[in-house]
N, C-alpha and C. Protein backbone atom coordinates (compact mmCIF):
# COMPACT_ATOMS: atom_id res chain seq x y z
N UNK A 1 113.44 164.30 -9.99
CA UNK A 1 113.61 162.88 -10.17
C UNK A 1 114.18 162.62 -11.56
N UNK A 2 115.16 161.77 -11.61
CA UNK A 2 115.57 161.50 -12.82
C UNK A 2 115.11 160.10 -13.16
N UNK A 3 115.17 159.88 -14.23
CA UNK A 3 114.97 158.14 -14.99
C UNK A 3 116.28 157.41 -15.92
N UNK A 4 116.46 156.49 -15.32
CA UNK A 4 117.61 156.08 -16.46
C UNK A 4 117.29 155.09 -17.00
N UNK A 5 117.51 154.61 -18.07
CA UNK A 5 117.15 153.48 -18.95
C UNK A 5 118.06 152.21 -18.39
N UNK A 6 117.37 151.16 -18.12
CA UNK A 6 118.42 149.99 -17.91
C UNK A 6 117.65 149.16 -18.74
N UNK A 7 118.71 147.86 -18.34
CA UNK A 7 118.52 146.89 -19.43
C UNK A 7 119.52 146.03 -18.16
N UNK A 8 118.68 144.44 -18.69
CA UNK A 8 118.99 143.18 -17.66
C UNK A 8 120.00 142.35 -18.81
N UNK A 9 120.95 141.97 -18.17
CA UNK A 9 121.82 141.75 -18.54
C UNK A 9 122.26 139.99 -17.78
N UNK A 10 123.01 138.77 -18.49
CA UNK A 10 123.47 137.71 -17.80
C UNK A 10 124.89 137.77 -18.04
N UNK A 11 125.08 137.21 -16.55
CA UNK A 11 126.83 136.92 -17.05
C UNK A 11 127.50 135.96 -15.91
N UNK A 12 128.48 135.33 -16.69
CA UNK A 12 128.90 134.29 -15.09
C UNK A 12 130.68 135.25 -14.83
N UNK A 13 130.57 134.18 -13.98
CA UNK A 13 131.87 135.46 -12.81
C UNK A 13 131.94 134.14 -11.82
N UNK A 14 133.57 134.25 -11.56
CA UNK A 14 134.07 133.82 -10.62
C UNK A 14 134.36 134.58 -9.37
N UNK A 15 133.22 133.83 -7.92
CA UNK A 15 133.61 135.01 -6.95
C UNK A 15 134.35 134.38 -5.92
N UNK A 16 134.70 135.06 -5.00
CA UNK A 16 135.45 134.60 -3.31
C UNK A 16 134.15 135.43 -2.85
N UNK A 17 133.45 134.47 -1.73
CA UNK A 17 132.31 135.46 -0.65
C UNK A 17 132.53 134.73 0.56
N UNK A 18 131.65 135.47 1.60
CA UNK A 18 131.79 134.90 2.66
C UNK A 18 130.17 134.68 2.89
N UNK A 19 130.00 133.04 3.40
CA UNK A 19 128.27 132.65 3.74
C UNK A 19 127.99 132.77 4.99
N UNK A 20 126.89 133.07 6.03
CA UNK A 20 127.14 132.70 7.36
C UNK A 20 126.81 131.60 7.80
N UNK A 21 127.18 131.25 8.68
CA UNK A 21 127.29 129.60 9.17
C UNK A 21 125.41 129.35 9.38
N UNK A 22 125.08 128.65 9.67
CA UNK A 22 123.13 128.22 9.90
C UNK A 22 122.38 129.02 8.66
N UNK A 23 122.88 129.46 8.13
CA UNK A 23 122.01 131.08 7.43
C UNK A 23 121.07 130.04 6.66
N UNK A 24 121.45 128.99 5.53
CA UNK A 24 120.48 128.16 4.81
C UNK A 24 120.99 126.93 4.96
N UNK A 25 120.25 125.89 4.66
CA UNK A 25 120.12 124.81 4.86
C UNK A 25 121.83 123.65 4.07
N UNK A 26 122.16 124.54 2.81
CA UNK A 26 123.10 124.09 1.97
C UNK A 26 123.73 125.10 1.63
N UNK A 27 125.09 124.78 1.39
CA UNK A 27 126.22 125.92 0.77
C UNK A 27 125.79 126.19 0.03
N UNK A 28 125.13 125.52 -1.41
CA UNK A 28 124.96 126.17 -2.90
C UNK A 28 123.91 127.38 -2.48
N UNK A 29 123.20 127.23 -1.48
CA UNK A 29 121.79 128.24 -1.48
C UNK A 29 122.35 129.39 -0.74
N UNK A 30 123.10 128.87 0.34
CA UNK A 30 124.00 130.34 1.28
C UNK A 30 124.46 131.32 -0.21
N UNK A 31 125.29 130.41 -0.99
CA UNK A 31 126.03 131.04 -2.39
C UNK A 31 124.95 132.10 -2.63
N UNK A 32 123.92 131.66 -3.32
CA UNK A 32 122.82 132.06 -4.45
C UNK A 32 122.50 133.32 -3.23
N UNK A 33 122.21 132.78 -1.97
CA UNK A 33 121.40 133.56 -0.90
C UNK A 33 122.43 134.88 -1.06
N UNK A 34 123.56 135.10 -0.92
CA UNK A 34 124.58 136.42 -0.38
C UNK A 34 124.28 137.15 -1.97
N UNK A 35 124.16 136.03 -3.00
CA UNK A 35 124.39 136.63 -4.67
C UNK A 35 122.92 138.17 -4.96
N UNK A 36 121.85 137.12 -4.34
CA UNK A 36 120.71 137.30 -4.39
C UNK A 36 120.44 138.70 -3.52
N UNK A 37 120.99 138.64 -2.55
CA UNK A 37 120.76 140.15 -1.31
C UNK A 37 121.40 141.39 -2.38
N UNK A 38 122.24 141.32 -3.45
CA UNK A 38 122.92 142.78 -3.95
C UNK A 38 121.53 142.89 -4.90
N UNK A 39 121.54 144.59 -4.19
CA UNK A 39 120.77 145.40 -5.46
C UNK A 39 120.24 145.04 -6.59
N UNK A 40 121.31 145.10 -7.74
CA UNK A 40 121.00 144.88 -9.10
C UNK A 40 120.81 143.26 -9.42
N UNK A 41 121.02 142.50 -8.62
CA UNK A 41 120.73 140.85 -8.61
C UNK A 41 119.61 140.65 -8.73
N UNK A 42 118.70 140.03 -10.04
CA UNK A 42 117.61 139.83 -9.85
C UNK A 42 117.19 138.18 -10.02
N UNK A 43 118.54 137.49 -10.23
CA UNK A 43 118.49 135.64 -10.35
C UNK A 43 120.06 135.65 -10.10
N UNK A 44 120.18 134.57 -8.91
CA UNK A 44 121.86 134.03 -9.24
C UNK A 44 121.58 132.23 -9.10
N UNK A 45 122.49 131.99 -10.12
CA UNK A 45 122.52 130.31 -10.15
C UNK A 45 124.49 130.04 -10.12
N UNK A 46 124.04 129.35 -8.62
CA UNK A 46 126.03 128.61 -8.71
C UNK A 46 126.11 127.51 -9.68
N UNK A 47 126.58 127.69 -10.16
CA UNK A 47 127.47 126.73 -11.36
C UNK A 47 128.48 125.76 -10.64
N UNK A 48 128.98 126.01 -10.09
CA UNK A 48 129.49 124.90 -9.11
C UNK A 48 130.45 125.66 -7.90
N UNK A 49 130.96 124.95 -6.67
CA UNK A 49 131.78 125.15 -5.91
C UNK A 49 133.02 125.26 -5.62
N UNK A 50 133.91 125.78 -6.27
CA UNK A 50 135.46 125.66 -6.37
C UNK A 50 136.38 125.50 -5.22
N UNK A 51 135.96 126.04 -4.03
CA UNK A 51 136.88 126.00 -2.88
C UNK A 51 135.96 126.36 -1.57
N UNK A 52 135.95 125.30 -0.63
CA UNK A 52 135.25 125.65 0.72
C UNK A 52 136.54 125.76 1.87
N UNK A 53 136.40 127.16 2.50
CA UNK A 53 137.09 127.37 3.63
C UNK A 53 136.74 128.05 4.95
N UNK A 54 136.37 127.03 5.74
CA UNK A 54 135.41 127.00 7.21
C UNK A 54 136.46 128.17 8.06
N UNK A 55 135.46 128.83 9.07
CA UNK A 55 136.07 129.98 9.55
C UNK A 55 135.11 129.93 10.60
N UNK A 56 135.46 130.63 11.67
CA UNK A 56 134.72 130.75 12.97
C UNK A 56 133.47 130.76 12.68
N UNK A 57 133.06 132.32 12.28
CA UNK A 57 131.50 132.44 12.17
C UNK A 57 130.79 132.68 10.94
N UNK A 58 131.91 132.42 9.79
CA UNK A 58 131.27 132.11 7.89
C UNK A 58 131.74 130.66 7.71
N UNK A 59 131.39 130.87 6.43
CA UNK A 59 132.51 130.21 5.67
C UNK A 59 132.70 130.62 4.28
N UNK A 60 134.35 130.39 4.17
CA UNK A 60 134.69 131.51 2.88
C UNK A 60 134.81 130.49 1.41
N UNK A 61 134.01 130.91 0.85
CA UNK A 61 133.71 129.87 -0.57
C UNK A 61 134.03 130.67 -1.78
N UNK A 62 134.78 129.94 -2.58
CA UNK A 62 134.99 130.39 -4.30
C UNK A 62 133.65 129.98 -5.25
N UNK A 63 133.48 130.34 -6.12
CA UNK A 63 132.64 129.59 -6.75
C UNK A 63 132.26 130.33 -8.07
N UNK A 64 131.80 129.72 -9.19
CA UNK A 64 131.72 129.71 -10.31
C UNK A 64 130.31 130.07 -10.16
N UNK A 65 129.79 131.39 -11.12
CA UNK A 65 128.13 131.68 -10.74
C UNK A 65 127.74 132.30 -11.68
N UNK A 66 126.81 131.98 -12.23
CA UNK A 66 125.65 133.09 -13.32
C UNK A 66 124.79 134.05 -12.89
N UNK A 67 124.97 135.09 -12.72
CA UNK A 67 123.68 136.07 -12.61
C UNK A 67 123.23 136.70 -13.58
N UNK A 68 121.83 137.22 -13.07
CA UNK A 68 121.29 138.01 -13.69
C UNK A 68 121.29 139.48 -13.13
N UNK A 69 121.35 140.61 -13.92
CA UNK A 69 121.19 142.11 -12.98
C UNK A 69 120.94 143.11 -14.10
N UNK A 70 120.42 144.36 -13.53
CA UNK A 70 119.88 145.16 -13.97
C UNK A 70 120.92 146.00 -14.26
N UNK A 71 121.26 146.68 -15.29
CA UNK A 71 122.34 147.65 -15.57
C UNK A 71 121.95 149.18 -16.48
N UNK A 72 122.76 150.25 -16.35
CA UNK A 72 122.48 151.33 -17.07
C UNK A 72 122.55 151.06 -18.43
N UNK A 73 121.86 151.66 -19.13
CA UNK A 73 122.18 150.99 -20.57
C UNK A 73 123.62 152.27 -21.17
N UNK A 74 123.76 152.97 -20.58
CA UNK A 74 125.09 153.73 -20.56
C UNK A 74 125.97 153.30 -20.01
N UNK A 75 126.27 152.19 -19.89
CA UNK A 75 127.60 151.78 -18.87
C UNK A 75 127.84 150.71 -20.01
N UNK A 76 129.68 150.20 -19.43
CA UNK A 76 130.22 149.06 -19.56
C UNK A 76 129.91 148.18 -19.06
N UNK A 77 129.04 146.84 -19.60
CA UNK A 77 128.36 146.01 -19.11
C UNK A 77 129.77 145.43 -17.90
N UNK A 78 130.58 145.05 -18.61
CA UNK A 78 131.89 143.90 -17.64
C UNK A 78 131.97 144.47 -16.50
N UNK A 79 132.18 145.89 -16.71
CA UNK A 79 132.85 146.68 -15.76
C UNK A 79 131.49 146.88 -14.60
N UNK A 80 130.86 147.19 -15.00
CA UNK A 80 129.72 147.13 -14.31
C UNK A 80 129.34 145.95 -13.44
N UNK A 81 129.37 144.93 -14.02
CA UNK A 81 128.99 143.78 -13.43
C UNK A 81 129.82 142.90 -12.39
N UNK A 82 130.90 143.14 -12.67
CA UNK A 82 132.23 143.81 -11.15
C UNK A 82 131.84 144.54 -10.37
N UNK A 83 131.30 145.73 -10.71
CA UNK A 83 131.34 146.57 -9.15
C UNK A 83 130.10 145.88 -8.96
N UNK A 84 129.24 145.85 -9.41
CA UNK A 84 127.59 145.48 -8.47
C UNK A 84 127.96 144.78 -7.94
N UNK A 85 129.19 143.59 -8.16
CA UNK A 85 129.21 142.37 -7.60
C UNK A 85 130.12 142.67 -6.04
N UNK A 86 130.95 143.57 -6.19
CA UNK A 86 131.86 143.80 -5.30
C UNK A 86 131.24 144.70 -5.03
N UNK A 87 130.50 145.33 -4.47
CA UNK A 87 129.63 145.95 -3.75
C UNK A 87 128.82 145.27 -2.60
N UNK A 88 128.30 144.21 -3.10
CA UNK A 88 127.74 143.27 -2.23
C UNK A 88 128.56 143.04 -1.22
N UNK A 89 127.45 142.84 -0.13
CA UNK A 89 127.90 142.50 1.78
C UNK A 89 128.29 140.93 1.24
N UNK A 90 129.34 140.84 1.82
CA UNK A 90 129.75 139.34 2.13
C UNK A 90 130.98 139.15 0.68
N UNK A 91 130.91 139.95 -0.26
CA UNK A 91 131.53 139.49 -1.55
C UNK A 91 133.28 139.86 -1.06
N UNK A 92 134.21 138.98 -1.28
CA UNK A 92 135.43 139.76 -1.33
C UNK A 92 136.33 139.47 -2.18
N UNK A 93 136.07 138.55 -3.18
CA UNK A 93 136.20 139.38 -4.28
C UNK A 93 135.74 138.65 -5.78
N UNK A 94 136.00 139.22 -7.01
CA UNK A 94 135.00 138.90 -7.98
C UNK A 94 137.11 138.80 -8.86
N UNK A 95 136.88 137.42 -9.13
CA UNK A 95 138.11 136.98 -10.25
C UNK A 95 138.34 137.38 -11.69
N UNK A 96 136.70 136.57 -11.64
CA UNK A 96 137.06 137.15 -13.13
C UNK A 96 134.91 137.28 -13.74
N UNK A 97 134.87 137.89 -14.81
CA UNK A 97 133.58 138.49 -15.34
C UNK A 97 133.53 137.76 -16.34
N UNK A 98 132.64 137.49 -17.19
CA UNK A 98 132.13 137.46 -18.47
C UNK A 98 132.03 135.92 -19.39
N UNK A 99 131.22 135.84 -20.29
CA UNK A 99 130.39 136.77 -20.96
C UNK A 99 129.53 137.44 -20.39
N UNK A 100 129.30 138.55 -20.70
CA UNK A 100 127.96 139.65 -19.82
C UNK A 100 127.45 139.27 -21.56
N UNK A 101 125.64 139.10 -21.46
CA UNK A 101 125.28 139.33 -22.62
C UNK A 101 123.83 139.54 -22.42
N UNK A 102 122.81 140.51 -23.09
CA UNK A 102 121.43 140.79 -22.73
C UNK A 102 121.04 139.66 -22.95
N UNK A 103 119.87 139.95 -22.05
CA UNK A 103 118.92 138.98 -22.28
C UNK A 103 117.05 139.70 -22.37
């Protein structure tokens, strides 16, 4: 077993995701809800809604967002905080990153 040192880290990021249709009650919470399911996500707050686009069985939303996540303390925070993000089910894609800054 190995151990790696992390450290929680905030940062806002502009993403494109996809929500599913009934999943929560309001878009902002579907947002937070898809932010919230990745791994290293341990708080996401939408900052606001930039673009809603309805689709059969999602709907595909832009949006401006702060998270919080857990990171290696050996890594590039930015770079890092891209892939966790684009890793996530539903994410397709992450615009832009930063400030990443501990907290």
């Amino acid at each position: 077993m190995s151990l790696h040192a992390t450290t929680t880290v905030e940062a806002s990021a502009d993403v494109s995701l996809r929500v599913p249709r009934g999943a929560t009650e309001d878009l902002t919470s579907g947002v937070a809800g898809v932010l919230d399911a990745i791994d290293a996500v341990t708080d996401a707050t939408v900052d606001r809604v930039t673009g809603v686009h309805p689709a059969y069985t999602d709907i595909r939303v832009d949006a401006a967002v702060t998270v919080r996540l857990r990171l290696s303390e050996d890594c590039d925070p930015e770079q890092a905080v891209r892939e966790r993000l684009q890793d996530g089910f539903g994410i397709t894609k992450v615009q832009r990153v930063g400030p990443v800054d501990p907290v």
